[in-house]
C-alpha atoms as a PDB file:
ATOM      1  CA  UNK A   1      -7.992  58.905 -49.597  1.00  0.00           C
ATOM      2  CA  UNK A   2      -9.828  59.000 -46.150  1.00  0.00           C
ATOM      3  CA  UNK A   3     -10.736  55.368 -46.480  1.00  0.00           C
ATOM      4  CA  UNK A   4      -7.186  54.873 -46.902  1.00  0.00           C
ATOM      5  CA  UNK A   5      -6.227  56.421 -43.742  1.00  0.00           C
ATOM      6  CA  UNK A   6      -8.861  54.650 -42.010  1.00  0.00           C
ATOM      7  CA  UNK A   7      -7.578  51.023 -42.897  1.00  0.00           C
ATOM      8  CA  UNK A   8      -3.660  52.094 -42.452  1.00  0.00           C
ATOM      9  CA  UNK A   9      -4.907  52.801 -39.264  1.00  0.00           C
ATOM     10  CA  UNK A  10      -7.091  49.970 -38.164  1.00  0.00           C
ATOM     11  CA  UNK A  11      -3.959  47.670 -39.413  1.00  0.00           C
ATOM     12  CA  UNK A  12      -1.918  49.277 -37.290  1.00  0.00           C
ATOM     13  CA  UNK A  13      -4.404  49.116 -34.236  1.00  0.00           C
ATOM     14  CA  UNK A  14      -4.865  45.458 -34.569  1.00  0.00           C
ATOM     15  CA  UNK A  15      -1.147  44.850 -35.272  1.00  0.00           C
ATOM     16  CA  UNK A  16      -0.338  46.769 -32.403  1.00  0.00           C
ATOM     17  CA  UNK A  17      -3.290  44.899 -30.305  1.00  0.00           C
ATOM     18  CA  UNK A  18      -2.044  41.774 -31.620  1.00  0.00           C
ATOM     19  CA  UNK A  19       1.382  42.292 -30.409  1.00  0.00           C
ATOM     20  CA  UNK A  20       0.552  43.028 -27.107  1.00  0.00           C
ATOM     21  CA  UNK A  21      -0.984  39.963 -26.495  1.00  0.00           C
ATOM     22  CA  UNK A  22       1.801  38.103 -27.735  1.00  0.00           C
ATOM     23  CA  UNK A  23       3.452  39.816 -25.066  1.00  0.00           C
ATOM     24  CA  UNK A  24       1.298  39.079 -22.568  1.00  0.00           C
ATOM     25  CA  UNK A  25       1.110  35.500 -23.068  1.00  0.00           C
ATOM     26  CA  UNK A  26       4.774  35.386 -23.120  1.00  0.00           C
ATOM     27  CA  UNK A  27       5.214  37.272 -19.909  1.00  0.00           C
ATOM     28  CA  UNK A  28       2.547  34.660 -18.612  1.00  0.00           C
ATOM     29  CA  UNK A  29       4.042  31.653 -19.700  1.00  0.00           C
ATOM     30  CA  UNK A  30       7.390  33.008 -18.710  1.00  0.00           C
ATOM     31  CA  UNK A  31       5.859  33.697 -15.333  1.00  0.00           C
ATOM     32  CA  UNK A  32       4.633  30.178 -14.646  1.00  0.00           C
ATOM     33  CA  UNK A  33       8.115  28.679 -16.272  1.00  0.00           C
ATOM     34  CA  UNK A  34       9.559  30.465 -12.850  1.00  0.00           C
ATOM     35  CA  UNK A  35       7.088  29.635 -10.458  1.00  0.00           C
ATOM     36  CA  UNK A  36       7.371  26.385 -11.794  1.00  0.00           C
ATOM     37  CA  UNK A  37      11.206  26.065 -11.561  1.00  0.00           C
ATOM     38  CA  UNK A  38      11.424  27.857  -8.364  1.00  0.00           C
ATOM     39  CA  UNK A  39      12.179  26.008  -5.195  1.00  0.00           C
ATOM     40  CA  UNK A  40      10.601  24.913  -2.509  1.00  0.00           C
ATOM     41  CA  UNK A  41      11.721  23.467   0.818  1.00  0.00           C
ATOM     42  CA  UNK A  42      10.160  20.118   1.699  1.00  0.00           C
ATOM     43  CA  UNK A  43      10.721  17.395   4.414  1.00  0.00           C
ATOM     44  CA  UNK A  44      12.237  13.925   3.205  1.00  0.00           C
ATOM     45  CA  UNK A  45      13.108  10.545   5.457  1.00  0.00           C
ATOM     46  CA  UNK A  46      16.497  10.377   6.041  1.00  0.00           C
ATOM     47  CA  UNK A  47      15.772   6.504   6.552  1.00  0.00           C
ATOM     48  CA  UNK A  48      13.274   4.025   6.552  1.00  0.00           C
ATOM     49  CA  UNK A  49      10.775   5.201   8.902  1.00  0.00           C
ATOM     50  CA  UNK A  50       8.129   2.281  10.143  1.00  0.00           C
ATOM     51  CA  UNK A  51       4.724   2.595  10.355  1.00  0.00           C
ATOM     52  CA  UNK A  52       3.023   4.014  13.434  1.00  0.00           C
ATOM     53  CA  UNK A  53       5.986   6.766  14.180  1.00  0.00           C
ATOM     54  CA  UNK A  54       4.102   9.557  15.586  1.00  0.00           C
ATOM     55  CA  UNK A  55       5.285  12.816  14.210  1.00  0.00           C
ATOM     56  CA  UNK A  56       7.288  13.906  17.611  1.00  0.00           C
ATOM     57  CA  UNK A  57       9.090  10.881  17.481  1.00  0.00           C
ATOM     58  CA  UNK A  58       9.817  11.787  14.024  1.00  0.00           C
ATOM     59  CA  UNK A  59      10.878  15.221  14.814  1.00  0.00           C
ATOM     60  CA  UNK A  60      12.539  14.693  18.181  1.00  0.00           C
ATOM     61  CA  UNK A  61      14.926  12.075  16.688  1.00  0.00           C
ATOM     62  CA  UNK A  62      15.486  13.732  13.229  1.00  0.00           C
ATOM     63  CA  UNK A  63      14.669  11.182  11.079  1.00  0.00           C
ATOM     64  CA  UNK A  64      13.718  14.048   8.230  1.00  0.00           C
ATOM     65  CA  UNK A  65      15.844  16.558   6.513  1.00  0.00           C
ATOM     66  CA  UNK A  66      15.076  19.707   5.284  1.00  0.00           C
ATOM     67  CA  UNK A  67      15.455  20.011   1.281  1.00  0.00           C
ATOM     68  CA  UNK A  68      14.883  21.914  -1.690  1.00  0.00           C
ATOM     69  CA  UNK A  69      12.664  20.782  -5.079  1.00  0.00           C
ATOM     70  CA  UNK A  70      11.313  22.291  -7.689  1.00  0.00           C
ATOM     71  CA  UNK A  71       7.946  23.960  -6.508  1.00  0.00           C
ATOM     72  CA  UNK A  72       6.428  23.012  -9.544  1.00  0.00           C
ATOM     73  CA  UNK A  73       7.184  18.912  -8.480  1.00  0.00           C
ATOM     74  CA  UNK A  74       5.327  18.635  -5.158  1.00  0.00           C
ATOM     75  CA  UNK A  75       2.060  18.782  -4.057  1.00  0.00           C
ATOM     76  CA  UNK A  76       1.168  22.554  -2.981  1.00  0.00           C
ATOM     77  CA  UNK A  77      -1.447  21.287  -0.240  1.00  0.00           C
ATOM     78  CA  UNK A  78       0.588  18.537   1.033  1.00  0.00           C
ATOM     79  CA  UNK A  79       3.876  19.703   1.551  1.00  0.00           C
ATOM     80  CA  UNK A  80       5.627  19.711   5.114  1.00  0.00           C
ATOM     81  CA  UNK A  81       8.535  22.090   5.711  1.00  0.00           C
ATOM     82  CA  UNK A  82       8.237  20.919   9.809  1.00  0.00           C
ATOM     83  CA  UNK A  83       6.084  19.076  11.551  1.00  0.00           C
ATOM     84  CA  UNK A  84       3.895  20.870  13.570  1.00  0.00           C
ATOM     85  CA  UNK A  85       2.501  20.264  16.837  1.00  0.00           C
ATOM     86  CA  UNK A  86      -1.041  19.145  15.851  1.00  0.00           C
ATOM     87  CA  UNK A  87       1.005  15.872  13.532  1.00  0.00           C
ATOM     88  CA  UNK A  88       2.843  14.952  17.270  1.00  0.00           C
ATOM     89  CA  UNK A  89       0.104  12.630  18.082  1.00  0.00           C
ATOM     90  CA  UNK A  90      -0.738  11.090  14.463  1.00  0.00           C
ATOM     91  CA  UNK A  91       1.252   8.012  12.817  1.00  0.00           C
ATOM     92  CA  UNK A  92       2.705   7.566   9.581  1.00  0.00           C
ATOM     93  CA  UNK A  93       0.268   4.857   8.171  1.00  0.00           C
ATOM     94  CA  UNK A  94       2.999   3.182   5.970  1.00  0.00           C
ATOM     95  CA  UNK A  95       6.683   2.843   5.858  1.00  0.00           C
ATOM     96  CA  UNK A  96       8.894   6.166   4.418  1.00  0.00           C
ATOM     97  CA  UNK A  97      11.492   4.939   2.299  1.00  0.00           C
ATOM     98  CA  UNK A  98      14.737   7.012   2.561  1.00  0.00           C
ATOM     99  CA  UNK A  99      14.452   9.921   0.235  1.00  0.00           C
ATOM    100  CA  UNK A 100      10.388   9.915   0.658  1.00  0.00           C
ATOM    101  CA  UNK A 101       9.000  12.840   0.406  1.00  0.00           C
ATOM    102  CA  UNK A 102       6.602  13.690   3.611  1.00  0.00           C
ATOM    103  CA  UNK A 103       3.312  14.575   3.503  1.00  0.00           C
ATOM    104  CA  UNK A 104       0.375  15.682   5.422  1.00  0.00           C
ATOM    105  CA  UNK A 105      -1.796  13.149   4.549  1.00  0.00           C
ATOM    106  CA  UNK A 106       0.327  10.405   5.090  1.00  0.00           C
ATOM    107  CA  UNK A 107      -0.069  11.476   8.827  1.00  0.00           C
ATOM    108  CA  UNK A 108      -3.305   9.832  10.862  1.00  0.00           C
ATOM    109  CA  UNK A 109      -5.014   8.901  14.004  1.00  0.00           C
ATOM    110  CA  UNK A 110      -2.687   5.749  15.790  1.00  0.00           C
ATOM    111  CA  UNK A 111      -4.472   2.498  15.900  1.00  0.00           C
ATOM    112  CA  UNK A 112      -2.254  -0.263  17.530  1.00  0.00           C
ATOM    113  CA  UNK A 113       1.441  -0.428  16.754  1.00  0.00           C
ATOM    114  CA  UNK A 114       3.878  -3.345  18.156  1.00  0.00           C
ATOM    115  CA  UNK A 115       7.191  -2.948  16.877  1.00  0.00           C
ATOM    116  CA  UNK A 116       6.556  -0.553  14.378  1.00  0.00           C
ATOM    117  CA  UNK A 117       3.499  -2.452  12.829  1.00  0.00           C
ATOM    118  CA  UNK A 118       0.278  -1.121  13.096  1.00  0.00           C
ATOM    119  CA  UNK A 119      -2.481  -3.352  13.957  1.00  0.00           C
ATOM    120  CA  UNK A 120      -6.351  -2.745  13.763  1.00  0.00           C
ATOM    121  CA  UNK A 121      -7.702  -2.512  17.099  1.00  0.00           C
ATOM    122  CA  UNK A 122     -10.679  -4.825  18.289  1.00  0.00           C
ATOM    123  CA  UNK A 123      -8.708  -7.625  19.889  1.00  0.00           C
ATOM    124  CA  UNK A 124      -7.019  -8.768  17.086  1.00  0.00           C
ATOM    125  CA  UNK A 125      -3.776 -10.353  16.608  1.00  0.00           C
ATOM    126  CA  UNK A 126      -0.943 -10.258  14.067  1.00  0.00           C
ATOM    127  CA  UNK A 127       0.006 -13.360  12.588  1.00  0.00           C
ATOM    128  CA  UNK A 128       2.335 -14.317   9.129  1.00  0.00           C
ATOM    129  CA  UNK A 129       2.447 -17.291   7.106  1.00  0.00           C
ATOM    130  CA  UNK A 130       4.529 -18.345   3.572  1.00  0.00           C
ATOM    131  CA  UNK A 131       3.076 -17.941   0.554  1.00  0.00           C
ATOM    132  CA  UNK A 132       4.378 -18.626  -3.042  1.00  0.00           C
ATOM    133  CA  UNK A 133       3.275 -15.943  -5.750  1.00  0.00           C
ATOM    134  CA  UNK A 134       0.692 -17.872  -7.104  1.00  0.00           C
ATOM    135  CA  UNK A 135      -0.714 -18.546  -3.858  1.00  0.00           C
ATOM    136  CA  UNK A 136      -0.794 -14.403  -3.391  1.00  0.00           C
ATOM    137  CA  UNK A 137      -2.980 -13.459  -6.227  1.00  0.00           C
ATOM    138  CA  UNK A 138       0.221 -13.165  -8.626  1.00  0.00           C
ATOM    139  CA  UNK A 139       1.782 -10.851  -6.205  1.00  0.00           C
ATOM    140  CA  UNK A 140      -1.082  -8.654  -6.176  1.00  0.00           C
ATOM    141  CA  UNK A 141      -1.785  -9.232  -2.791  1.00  0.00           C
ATOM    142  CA  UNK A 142      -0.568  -5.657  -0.777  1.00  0.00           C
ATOM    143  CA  UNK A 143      -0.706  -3.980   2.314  1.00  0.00           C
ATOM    144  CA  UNK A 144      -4.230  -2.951   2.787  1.00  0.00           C
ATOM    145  CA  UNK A 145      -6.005  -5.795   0.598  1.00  0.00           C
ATOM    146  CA  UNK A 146      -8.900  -7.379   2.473  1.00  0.00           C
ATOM    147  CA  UNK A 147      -8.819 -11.621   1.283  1.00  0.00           C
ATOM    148  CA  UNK A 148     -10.536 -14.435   1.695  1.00  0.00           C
ATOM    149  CA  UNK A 149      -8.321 -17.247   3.201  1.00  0.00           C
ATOM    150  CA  UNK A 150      -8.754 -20.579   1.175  1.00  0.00           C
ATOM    151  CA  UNK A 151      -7.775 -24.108   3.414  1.00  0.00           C
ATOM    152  CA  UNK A 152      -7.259 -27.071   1.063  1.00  0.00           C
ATOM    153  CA  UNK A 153      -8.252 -30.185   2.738  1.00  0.00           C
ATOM    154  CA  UNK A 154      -8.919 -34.056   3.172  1.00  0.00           C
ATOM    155  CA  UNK A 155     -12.217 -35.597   3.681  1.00  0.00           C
ATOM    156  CA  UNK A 156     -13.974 -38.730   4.492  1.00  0.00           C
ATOM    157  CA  UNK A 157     -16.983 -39.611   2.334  1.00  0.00           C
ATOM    158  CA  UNK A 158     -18.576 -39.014   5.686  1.00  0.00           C
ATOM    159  CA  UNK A 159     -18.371 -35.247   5.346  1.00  0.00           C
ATOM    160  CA  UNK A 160     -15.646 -35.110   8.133  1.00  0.00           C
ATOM    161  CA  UNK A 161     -12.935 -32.460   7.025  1.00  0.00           C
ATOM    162  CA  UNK A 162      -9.417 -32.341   7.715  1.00  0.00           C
ATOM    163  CA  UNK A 163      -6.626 -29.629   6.936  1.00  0.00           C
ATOM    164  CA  UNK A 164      -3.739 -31.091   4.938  1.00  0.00           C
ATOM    165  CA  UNK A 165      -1.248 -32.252   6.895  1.00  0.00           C
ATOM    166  CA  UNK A 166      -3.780 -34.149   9.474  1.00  0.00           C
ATOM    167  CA  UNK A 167      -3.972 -37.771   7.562  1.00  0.00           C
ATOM    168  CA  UNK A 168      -5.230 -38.772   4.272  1.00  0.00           C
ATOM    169  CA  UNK A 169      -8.828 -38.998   3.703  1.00  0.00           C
ATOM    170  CA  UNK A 170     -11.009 -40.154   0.441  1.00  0.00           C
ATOM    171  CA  UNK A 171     -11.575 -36.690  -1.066  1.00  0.00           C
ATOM    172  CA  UNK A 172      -9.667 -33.684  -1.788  1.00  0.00           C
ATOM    173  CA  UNK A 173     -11.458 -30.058  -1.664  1.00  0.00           C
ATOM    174  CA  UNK A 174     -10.836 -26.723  -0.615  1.00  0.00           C
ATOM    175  CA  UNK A 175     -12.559 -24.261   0.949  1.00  0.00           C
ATOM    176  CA  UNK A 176     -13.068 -21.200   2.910  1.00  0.00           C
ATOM    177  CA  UNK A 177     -11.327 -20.941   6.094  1.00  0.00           C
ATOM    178  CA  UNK A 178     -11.674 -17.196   6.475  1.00  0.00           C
ATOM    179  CA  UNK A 179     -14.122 -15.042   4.648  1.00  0.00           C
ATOM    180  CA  UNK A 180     -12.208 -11.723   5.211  1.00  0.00           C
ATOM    181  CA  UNK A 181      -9.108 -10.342   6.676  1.00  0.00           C
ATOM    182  CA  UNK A 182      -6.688  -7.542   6.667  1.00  0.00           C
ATOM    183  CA  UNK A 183      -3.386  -7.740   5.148  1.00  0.00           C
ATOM    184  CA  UNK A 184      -1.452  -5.328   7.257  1.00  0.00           C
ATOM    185  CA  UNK A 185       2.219  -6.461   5.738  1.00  0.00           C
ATOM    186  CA  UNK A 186       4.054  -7.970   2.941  1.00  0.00           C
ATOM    187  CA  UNK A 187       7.668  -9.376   3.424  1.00  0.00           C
ATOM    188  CA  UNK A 188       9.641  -9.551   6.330  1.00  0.00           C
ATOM    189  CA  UNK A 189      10.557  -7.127   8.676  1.00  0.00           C
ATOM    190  CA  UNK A 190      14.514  -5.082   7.863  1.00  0.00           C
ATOM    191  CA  UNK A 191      15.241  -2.318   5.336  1.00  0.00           C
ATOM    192  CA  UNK A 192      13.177  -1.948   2.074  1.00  0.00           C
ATOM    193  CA  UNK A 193      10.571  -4.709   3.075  1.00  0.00           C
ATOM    194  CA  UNK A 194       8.603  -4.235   5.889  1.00  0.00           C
ATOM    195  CA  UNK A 195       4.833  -3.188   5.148  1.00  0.00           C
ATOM    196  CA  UNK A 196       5.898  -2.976   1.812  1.00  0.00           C
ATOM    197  CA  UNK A 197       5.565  -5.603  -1.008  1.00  0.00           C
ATOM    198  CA  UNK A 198       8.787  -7.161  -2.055  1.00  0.00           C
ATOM    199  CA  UNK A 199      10.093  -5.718  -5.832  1.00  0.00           C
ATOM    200  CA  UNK A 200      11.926  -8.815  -6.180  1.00  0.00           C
ATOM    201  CA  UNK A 201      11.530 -12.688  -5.459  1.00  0.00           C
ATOM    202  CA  UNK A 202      13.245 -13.255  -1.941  1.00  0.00           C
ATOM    203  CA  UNK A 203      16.026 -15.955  -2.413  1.00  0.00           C
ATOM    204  CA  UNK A 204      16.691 -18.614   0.603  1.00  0.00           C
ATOM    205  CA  UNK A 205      19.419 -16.700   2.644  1.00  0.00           C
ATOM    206  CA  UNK A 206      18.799 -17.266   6.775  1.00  0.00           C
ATOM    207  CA  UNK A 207      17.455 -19.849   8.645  1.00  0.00           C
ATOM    208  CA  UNK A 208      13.439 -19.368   8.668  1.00  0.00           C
ATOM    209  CA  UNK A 209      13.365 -17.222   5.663  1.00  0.00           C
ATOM    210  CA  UNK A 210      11.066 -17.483   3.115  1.00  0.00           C
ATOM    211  CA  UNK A 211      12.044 -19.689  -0.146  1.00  0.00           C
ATOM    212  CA  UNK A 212      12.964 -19.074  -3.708  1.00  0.00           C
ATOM    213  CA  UNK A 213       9.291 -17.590  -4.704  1.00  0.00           C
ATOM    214  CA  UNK A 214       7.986 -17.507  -1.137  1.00  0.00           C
ATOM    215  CA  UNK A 215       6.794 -14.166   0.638  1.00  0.00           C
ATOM    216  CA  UNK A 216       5.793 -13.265   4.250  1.00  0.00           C
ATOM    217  CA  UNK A 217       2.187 -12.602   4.625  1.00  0.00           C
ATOM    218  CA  UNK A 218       0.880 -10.668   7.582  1.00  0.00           C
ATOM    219  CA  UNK A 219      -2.689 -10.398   8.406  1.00  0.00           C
ATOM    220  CA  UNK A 220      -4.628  -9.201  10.899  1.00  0.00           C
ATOM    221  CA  UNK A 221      -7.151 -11.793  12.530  1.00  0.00           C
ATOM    222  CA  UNK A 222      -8.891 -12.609  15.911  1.00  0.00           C
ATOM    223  CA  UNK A 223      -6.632 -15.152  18.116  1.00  0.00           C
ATOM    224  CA  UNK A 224      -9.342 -17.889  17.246  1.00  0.00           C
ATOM    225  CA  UNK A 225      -8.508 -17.327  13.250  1.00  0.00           C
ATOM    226  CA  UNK A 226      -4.891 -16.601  14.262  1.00  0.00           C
ATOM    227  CA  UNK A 227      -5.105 -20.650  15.601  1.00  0.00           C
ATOM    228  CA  UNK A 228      -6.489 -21.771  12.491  1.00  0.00           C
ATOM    229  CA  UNK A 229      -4.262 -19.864  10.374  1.00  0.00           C
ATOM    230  CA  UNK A 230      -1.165 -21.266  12.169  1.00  0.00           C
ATOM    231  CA  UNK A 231      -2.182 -24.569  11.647  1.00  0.00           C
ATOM    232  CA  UNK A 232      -3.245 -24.011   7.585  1.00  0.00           C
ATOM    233  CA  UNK A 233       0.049 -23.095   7.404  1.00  0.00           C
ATOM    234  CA  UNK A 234       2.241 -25.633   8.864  1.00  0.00           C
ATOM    235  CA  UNK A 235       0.512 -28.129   6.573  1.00  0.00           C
ATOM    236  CA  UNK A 236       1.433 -25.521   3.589  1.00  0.00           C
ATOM    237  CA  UNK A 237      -2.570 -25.508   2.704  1.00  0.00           C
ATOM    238  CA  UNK A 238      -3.183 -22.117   1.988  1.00  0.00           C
ATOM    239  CA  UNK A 239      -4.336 -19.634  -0.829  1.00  0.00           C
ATOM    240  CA  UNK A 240      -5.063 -16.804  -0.655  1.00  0.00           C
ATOM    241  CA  UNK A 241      -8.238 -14.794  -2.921  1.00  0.00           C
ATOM    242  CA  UNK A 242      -8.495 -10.893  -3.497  1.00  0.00           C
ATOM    243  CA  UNK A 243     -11.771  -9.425  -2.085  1.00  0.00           C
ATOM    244  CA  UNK A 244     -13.434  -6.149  -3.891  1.00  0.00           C
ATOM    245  CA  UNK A 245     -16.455  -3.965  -2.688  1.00  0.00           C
ATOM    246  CA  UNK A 246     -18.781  -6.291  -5.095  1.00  0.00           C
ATOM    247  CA  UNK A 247     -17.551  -9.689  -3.820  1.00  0.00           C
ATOM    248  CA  UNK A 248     -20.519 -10.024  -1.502  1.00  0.00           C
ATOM    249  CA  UNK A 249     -20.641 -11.947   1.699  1.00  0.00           C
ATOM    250  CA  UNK A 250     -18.656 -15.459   1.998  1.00  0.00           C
ATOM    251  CA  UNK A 251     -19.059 -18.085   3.887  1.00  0.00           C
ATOM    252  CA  UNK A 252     -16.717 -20.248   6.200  1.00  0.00           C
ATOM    253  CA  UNK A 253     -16.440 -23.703   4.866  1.00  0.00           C
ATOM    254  CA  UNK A 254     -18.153 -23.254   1.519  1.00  0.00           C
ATOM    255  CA  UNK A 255     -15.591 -25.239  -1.381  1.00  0.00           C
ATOM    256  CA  UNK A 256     -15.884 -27.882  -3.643  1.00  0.00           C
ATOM    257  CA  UNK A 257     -13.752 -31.172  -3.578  1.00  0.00           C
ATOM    258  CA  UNK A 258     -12.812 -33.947  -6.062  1.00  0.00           C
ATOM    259  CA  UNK A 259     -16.360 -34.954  -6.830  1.00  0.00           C
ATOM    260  CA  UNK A 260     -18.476 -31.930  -6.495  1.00  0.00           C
ATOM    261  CA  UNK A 261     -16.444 -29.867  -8.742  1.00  0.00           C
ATOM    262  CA  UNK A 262     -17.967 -30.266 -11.500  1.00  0.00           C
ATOM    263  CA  UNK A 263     -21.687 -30.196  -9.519  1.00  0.00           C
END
């Protein structure tokens, strides 16, 4: 009979312990379901904001409103309900979209910016050129890439090169004209395509726009290589190759041409 009691009474111990946790994983989930779902007031652009804005600009002109979101949707660390005096100094890096949500980190130290593009300092120069997609790595080329600038060219069989564009010659090659530069924008300069890359193909629409499957490139580039790069370009001669960490060290003028392709 005493053993009996004993097991009622264990079962009802660990029913009663069993329920309680229940409970308290309930109450817990319950309690991040809120936290989750309550809000939490964040900054947003109320319009495109360029590149190299410092943050007083941004809050002196109010080009950020004030909003509420789900605390559980934004980024705890990173979230900016004003901007605060240290950010007055600091740039936006990249274009806000309208709606964007702000964030600390997209706040840093101001390089060079001319018209709301930010260029690398050390004497360098911004300079665009046309591009198809094919000639941009698929459209893979984007703000920030570092590539290698292909010419193609005509040659005597006397080793004398010349861009395309500067007379015919007996062989047909290209080669490196740049080993490594910045691309610092993508797509002309307006609303939605700035330092951004283009969603969509840019159709013909104004005088000196870009064709049907042509995009603005923007590098940045020493006025020497800004020279040569203006001139690649007017004879429509170049390509453009994605560089990674492991791509090792190119060098200027190294190619192949009709007969040392297959060398």
């Amino acid at each position: 009979m005493t053993r009996r009691i004993l097991a009622i009474l264990l079962a009802t111990v660990l029913a009663a312990l069993g329920t309680l946790a229940v409970l308290f994983y309930v109450k817990r989930a319950d309690d991040r379901a809120v936290s989750d779902a309550a809000a939490a007031e964040v900054l947003v652009a109320k319009q495109r904001v360029p590149a190299g804005t410092t943050g007083e600009n941004i809050r002196k002109r109010k080009l950020v409103d004030l909003i509420r979101l789900p605390a559980g949707s934004v980024p705890k660390d990173e979230v900016l309900t004003e901007i605060p005096p240290e950010l007055d100094k600091l740039v936006v890096t990249s274009d806000l979209q309208p709606r964007q949500l702000l964030l600390r980190g997209m706040f840093s130290q101001s390089t060079r910016s001319t018209g709301g593009l930010v260029i690398p300092s050390g004497g360098k120069v911004a300079v665009s050129f046309k591009v198809t997609s094919a000639e941009q790595v698929a459209g893979y080329v984007r703000p920030g890439s570092e590539v290698a600038v292909y010419a193609e060219y005509h040659a005597s069989k006397d080793g004398k090169r010349m861009v395309i564009g500067e007379g015919t010659g007996d062989l047909d090659g290209a080669a490196i004209l740049l080993p490594k530069v910045e691309v610092i924008a993508v797509g002309p300069y307006g609303e939605g395509a700035t330092t951004t890359t283009p969603l969509e193909t840019q159709a013909p629409a104004k005088t000196n726009q870009p064709g049907k499957d042509e995009v603005l490139v923007t590098v940045a580039v020493s006025p020497e290589d800004a020279a040569k790069l203006i001139h690649a370009a007017q004879a429509d001669a170049i390509q453009l190759a994605l560089l990674t960490e492991d791509s090792g060290p190119l060098q200027a003028g190294t190619g192949a041409d009709t007969e040392s392709a297959f060398g």
